[in-house]
Protein backbone atom coordinates (compact mmCIF):
# COMPACT_ATOMS: atom_id res chain seq x y z
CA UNK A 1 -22.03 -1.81 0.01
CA UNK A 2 -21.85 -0.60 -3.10
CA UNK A 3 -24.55 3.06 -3.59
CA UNK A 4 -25.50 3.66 -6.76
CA UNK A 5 -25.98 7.64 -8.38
CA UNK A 6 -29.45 7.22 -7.96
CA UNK A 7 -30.35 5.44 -4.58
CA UNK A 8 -33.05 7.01 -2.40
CA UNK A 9 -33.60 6.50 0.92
CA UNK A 10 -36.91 5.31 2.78
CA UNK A 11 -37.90 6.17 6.61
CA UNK A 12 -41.15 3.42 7.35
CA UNK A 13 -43.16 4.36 10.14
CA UNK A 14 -40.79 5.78 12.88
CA UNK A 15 -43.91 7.06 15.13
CA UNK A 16 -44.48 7.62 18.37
CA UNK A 17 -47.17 5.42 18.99
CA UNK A 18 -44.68 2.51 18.66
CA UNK A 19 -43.43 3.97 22.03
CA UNK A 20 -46.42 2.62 23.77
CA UNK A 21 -45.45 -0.40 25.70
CA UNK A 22 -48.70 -2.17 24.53
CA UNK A 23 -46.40 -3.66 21.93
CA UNK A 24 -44.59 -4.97 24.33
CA UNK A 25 -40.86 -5.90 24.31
CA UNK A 26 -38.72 -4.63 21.62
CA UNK A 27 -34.87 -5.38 20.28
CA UNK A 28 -32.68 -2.92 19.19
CA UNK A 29 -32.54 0.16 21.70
CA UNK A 30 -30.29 1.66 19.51
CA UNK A 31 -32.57 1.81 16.39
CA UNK A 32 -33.39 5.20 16.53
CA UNK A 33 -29.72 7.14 16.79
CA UNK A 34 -28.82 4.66 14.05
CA UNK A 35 -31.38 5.96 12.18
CA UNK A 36 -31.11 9.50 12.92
CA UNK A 37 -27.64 9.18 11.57
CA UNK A 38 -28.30 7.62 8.86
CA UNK A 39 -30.82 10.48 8.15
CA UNK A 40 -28.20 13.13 8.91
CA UNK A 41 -25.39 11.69 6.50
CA UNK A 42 -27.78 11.17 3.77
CA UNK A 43 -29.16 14.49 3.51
CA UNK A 44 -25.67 15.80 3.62
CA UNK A 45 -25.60 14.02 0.10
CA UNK A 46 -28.38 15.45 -1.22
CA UNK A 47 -29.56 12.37 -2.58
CA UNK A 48 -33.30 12.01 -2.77
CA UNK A 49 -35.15 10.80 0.53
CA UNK A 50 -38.87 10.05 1.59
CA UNK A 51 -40.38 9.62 4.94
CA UNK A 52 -43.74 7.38 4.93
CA UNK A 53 -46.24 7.38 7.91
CA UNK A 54 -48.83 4.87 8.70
CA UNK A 55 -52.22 6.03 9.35
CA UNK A 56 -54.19 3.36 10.17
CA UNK A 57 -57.65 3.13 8.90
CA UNK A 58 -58.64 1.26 12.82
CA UNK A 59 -60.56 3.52 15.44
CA UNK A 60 -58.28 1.93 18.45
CA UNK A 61 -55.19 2.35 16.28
CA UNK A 62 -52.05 4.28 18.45
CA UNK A 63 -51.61 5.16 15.20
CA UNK A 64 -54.77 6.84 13.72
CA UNK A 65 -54.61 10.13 12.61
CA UNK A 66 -55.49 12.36 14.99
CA UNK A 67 -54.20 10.57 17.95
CA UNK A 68 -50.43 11.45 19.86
CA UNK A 69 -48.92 8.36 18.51
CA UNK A 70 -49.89 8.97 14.75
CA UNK A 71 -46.95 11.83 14.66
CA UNK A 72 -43.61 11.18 13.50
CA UNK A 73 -40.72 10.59 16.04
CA UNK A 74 -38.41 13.68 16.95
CA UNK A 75 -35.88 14.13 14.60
CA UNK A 76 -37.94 11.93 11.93
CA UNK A 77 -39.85 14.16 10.00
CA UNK A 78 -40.02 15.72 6.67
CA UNK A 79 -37.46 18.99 6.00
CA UNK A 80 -38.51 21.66 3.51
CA UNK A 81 -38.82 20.06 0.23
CA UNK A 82 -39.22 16.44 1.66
CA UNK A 83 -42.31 14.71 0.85
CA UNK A 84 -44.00 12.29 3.35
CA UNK A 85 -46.39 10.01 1.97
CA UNK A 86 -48.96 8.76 4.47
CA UNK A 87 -50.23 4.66 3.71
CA UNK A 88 -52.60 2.76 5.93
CA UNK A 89 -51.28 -0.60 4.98
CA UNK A 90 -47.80 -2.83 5.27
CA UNK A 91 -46.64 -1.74 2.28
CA UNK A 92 -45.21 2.17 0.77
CA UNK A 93 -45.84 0.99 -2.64
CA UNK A 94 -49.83 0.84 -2.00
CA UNK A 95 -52.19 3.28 -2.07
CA UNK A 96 -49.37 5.44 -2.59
CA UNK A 97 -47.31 7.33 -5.58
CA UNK A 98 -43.82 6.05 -3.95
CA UNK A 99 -43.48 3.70 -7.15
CA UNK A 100 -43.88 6.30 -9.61
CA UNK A 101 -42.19 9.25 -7.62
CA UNK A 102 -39.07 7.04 -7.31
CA UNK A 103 -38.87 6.12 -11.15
CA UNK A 104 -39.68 10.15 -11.49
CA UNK A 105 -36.39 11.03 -10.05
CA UNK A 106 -34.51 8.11 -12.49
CA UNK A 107 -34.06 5.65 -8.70
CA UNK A 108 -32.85 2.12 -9.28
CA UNK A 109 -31.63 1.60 -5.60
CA UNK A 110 -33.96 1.76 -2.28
CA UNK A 111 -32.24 1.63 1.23
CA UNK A 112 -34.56 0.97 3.65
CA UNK A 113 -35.47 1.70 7.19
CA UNK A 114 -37.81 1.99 10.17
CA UNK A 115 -40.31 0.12 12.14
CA UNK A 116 -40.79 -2.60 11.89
CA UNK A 117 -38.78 -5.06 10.71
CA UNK A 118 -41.14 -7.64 10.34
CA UNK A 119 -44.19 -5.95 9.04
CA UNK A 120 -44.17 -2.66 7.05
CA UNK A 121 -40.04 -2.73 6.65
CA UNK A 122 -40.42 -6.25 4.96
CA UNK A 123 -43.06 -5.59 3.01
CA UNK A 124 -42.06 -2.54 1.41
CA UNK A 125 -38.81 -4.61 0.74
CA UNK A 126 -40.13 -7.31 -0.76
CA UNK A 127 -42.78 -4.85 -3.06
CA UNK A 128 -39.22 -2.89 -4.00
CA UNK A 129 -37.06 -5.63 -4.94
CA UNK A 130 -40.21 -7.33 -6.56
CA UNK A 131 -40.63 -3.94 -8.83
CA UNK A 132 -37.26 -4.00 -10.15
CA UNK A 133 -35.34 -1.85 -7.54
CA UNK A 134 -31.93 -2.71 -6.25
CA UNK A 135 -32.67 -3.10 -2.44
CA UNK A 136 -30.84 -2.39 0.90
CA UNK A 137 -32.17 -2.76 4.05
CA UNK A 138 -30.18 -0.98 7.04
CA UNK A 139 -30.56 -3.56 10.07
CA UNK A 140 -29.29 -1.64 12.84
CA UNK A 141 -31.73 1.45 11.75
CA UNK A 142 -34.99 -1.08 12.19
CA UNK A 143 -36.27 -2.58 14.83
CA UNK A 144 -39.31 -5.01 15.74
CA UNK A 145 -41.21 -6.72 19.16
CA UNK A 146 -41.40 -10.03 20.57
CA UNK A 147 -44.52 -12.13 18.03
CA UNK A 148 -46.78 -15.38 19.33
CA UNK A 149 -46.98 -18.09 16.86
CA UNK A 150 -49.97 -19.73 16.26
CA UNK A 151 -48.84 -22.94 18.18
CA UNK A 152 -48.12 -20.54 21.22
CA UNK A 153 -44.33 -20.46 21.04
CA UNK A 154 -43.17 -16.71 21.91
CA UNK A 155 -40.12 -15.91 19.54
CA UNK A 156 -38.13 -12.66 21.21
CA UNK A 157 -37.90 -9.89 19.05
CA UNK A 158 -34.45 -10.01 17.84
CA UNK A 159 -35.31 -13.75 16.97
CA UNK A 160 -38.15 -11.75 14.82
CA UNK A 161 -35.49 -9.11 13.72
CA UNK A 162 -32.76 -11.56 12.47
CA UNK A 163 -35.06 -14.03 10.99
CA UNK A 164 -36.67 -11.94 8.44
CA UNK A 165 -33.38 -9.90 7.71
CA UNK A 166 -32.58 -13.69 6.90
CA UNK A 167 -35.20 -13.59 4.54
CA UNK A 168 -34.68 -10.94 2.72
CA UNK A 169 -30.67 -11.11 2.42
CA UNK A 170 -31.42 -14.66 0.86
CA UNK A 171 -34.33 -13.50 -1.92
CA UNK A 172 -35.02 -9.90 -2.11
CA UNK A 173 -31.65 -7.63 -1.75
CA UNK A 174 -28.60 -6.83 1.07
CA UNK A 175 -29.04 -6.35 4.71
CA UNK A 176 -26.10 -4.04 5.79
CA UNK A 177 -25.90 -1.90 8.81
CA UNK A 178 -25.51 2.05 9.29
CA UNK A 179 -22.10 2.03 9.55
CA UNK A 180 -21.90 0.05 5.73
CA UNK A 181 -24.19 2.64 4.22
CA UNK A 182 -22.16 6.08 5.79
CA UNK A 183 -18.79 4.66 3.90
CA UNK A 184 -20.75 4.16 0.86
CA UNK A 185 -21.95 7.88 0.91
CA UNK A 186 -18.43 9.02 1.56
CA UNK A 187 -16.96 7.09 -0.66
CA UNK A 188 -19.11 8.74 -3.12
CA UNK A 189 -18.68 11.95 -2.25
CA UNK A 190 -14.55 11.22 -2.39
């Protein structure tokens, strides 16, 4: 993958009420070390990095403010100097300042990850790519459950995973994994 001078890097949603097994069955059991190195190696760079949280807005929410499972995972949240921008929909870009932060600090490139693939990762892809932004999303570093479709057919989660990594390879930007992203960054720093 190729990382440009100005690529920033976005943690979605990595909370602990996704823990809960009321979601029910997930893929990727490695999602968070990916992620945590990913995390690691990036702010070895220095480049510029934001975590979001979702607060949801619904009084049974796991992930209401307030409640255990609002809080960030261990290991996931914001370092001195870090901002963390909190949004209570799919998408970072709304009801946010992520948009105009990110053209503050001159970004054209977005890697992306967190939870979950399907929902607020996507989104926030597709909003990226459809504001101009050269888009990554790290596979391996996301991870989503097991979804019902309206006819009744269950579709596993990594069925859920792969299919809208499909997605947005084909319209919106690159899917690469952890692994592509740490050679970029030390490439760079070469």
């Amino acid at each position: 993958m190729e990382l440009h001078d100005r690529a920033a890097l976005i943690s979605i949603d990595v909370q602990q009420g996704f823990d809960d097994p009321s979601w029910g069955p997930r893929n990727n059991p490695h999602m968070e070390a990916h992620a945590l190195e990913l995390l690691a190696a990036w702010r070895r760079s220095g480049r510029p990095l934001v975590i979001v949280r979702h607060d949801s807005s619904s009084p049974t929410s796991l992930l209401r403010p307030g409640q255990p499972g609002n809080a960030l995972k261990p290991g996931f949240e914001p370092l001195a100097g870090e901002p963390l921008l909190t949004k209570t929909v799919n998408s970072a870009f709304i009801g946010t300042d992520l948009e105009a932060r990110l053209h503050a600090a001159g970004v054209r490139q977005v890697v992306l990850f967190g939870i979950a693939t399907d929902m607020c990762v996507s989104t926030t892809a597709r909003m990226a790519a459809n504001l101009g932004f050269d888009l990554a999303v790290v596979a391996d570093a996301c991870h989503t459950w097991a979804q019902r479709a309206p006819d009744g057919t269950l579709f596993d989660a990594d069925t859920m995973h792969r299919v809208h990594l499909a997605t947005l390879a084909t319209e919106f930007g690159r899917v690469v994994d952890t692994a592509d992203v740490l050679r970029a960054l030390a490439a760079r720093a070469a």
